[in-house]
C-alpha atoms as a PDB file:
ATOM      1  CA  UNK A   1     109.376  23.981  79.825  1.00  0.00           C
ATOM      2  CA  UNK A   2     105.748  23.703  79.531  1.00  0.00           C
ATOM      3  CA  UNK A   3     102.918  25.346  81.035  1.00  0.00           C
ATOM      4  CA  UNK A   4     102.118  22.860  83.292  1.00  0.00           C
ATOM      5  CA  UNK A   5     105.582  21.764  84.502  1.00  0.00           C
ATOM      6  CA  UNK A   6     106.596  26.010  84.545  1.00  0.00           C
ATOM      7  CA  UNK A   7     103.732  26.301  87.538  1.00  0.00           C
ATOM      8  CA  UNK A   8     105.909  23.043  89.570  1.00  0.00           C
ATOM      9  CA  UNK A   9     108.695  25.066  89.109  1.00  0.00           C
ATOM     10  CA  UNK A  10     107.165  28.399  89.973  1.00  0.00           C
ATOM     11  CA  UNK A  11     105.794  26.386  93.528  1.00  0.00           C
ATOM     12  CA  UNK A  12     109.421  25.196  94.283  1.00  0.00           C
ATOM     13  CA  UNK A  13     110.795  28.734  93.686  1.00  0.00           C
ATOM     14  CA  UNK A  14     108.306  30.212  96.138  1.00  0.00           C
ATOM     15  CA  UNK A  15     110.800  30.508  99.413  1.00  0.00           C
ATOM     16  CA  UNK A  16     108.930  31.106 102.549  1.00  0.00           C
ATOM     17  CA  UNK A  17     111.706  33.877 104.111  1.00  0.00           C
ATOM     18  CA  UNK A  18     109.407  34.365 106.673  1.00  0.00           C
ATOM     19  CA  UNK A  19     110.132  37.422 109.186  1.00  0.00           C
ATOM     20  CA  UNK A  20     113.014  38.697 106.524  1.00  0.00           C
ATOM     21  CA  UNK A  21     110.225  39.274 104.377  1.00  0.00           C
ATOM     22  CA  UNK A  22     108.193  41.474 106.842  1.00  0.00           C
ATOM     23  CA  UNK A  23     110.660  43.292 107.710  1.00  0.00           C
ATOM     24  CA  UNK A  24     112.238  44.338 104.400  1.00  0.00           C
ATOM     25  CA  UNK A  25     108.811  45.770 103.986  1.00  0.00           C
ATOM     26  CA  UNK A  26     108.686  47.678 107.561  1.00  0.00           C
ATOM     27  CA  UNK A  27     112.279  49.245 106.832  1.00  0.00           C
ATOM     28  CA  UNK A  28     111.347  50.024 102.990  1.00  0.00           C
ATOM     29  CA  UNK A  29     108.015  52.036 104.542  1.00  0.00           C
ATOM     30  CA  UNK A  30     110.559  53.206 107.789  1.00  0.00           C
ATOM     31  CA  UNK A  31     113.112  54.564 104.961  1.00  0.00           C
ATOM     32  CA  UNK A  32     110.370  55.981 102.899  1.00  0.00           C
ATOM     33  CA  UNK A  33     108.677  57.485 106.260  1.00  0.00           C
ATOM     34  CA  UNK A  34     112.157  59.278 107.006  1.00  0.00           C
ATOM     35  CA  UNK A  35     112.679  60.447 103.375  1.00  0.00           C
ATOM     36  CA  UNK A  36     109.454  62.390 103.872  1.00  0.00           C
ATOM     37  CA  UNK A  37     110.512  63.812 106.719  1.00  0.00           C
ATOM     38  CA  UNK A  38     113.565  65.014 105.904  1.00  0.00           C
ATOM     39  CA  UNK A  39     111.827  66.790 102.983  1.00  0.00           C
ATOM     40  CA  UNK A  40     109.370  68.414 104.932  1.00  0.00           C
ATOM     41  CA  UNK A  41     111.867  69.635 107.576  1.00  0.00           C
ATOM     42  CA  UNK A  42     113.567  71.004 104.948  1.00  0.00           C
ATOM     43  CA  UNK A  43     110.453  73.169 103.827  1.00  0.00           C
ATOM     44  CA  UNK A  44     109.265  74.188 107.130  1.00  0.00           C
ATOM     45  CA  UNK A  45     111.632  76.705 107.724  1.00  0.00           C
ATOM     46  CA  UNK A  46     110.974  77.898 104.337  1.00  0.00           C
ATOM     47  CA  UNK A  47     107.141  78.269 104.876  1.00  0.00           C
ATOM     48  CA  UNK A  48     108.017  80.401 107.468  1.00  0.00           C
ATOM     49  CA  UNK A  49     109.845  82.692 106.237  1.00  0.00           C
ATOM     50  CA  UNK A  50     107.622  83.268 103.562  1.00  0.00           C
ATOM     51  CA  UNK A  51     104.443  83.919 105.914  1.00  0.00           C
ATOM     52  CA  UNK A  52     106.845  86.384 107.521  1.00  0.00           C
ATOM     53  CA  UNK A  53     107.833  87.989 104.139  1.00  0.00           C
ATOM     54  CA  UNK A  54     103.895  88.373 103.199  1.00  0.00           C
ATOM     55  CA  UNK A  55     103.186  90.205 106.527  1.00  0.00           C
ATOM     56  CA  UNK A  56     106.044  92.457 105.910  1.00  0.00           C
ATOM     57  CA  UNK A  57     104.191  93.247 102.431  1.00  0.00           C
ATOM     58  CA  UNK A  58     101.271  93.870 103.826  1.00  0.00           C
ATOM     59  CA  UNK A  59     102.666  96.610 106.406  1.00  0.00           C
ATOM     60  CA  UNK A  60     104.859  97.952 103.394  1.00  0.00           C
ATOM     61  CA  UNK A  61     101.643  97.937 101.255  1.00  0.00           C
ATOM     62  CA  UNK A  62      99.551  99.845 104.016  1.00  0.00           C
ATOM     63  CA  UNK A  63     102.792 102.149 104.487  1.00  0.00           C
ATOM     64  CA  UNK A  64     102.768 102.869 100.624  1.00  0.00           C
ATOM     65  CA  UNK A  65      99.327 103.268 100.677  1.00  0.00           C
ATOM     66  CA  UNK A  66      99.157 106.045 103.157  1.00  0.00           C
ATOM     67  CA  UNK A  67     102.264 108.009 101.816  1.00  0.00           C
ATOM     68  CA  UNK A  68     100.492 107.909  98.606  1.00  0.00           C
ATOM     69  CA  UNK A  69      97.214 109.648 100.067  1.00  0.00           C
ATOM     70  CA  UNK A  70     100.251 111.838 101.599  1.00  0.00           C
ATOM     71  CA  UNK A  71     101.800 112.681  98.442  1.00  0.00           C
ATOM     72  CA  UNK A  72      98.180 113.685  96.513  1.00  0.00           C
ATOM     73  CA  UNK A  73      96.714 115.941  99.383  1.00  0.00           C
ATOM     74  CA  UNK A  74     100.343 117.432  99.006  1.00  0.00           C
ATOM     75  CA  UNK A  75     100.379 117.674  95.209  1.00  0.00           C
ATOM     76  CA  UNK A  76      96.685 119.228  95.805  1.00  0.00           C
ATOM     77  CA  UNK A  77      98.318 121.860  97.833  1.00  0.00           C
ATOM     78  CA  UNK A  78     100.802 122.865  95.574  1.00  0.00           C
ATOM     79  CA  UNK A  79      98.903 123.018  92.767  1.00  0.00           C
ATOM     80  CA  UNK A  80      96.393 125.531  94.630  1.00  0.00           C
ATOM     81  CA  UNK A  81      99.117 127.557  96.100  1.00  0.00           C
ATOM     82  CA  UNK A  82     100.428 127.852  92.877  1.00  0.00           C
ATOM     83  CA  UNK A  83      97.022 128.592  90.828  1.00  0.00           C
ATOM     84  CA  UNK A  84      94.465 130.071  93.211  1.00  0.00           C
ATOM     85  CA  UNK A  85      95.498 133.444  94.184  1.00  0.00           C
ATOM     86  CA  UNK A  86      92.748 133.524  97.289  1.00  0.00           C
ATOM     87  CA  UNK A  87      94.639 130.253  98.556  1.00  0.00           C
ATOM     88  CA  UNK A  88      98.231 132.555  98.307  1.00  0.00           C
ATOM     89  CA  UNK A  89      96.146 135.271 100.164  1.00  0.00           C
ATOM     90  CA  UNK A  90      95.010 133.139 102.903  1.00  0.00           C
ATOM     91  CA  UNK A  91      98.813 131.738 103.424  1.00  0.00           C
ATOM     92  CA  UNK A  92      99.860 134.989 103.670  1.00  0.00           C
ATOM     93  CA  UNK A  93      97.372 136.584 106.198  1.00  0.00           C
ATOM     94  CA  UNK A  94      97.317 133.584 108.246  1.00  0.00           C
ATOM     95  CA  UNK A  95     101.623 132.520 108.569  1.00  0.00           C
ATOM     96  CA  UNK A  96     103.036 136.231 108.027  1.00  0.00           C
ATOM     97  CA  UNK A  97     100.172 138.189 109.573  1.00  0.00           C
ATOM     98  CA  UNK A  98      99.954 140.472 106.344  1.00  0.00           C
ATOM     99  CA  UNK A  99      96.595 142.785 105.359  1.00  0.00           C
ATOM    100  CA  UNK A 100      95.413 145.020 102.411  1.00  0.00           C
ATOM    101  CA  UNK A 101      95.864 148.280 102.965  1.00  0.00           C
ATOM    102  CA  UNK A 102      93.422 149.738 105.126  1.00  0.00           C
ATOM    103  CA  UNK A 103      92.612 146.908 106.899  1.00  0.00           C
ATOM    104  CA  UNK A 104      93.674 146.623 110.579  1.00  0.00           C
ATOM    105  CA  UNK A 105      94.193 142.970 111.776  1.00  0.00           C
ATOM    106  CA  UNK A 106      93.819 142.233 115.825  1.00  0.00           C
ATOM    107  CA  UNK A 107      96.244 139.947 117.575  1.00  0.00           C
ATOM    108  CA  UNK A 108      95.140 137.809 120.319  1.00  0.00           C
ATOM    109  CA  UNK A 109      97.784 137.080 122.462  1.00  0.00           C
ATOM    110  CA  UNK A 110      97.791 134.502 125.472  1.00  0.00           C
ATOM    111  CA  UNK A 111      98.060 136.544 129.085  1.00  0.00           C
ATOM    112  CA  UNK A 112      99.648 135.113 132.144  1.00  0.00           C
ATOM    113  CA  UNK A 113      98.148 132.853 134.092  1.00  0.00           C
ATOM    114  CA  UNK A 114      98.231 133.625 137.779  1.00  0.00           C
ATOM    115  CA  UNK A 115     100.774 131.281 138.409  1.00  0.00           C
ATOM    116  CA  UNK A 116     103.107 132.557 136.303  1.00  0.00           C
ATOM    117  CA  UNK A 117     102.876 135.953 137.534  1.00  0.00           C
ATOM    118  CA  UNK A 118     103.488 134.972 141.376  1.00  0.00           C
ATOM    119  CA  UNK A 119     106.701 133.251 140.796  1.00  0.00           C
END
């Protein structure tokens, strides 16, 4: 064929299909429409669960971080009770109510309150 007698035969091909046409091109963007949606249903659940997982690390994070604090101020302790001999002298005057000798250590002791005494 020719170039001039390939464009007659071009126009002849051209078939008007008329509302077929249109609406192979709505159910190709319907079907497309739908595949997205499917995809994104499928992900929303997901999404979800994963803003639920972060909040859950950030009240296991805050939990950490305050048994850490926890854990030094204890470590702190130990190490004093077990290299300052004043802090070991303290312990033991204030828990087990212990004194040098000579000393004489006063006890104040709660009285009765008036109601308890009339019953």
């Amino acid at each position: 064929m020719q170039a001039g007698a390939f464009d007659v035969y071009w126009k002849r091909m051209q078939v008007d299909l008329g509302i077929w046409n249109k609406l192979t091109w709505v159910v190709t963007v319907l079907g497309l429409v739908a595949g997205v949606g499917l995809v994104v249903g499928a992900y929303v659940p997901l999404i979800d669960q994963n803003e639920r997982m972060r909040r859950q690390i950030e009240v296991l994070n805050g939990q950490i971080r305050l048994e850490e604090t926890n854990a030094s101020r204890l470590r702190a302790s130990i190490e004093a009770y077990e290299s300052d001999p004043r802090t070991v002298e303290r312990l033991a005057r204030e828990k087990l109510h212990y004194a040098k000798p000579g000393e004489t250590v006063i006890r104040y002791m709660e009285t009765e309150s008036n109601s308890t005494r009339s019953n």
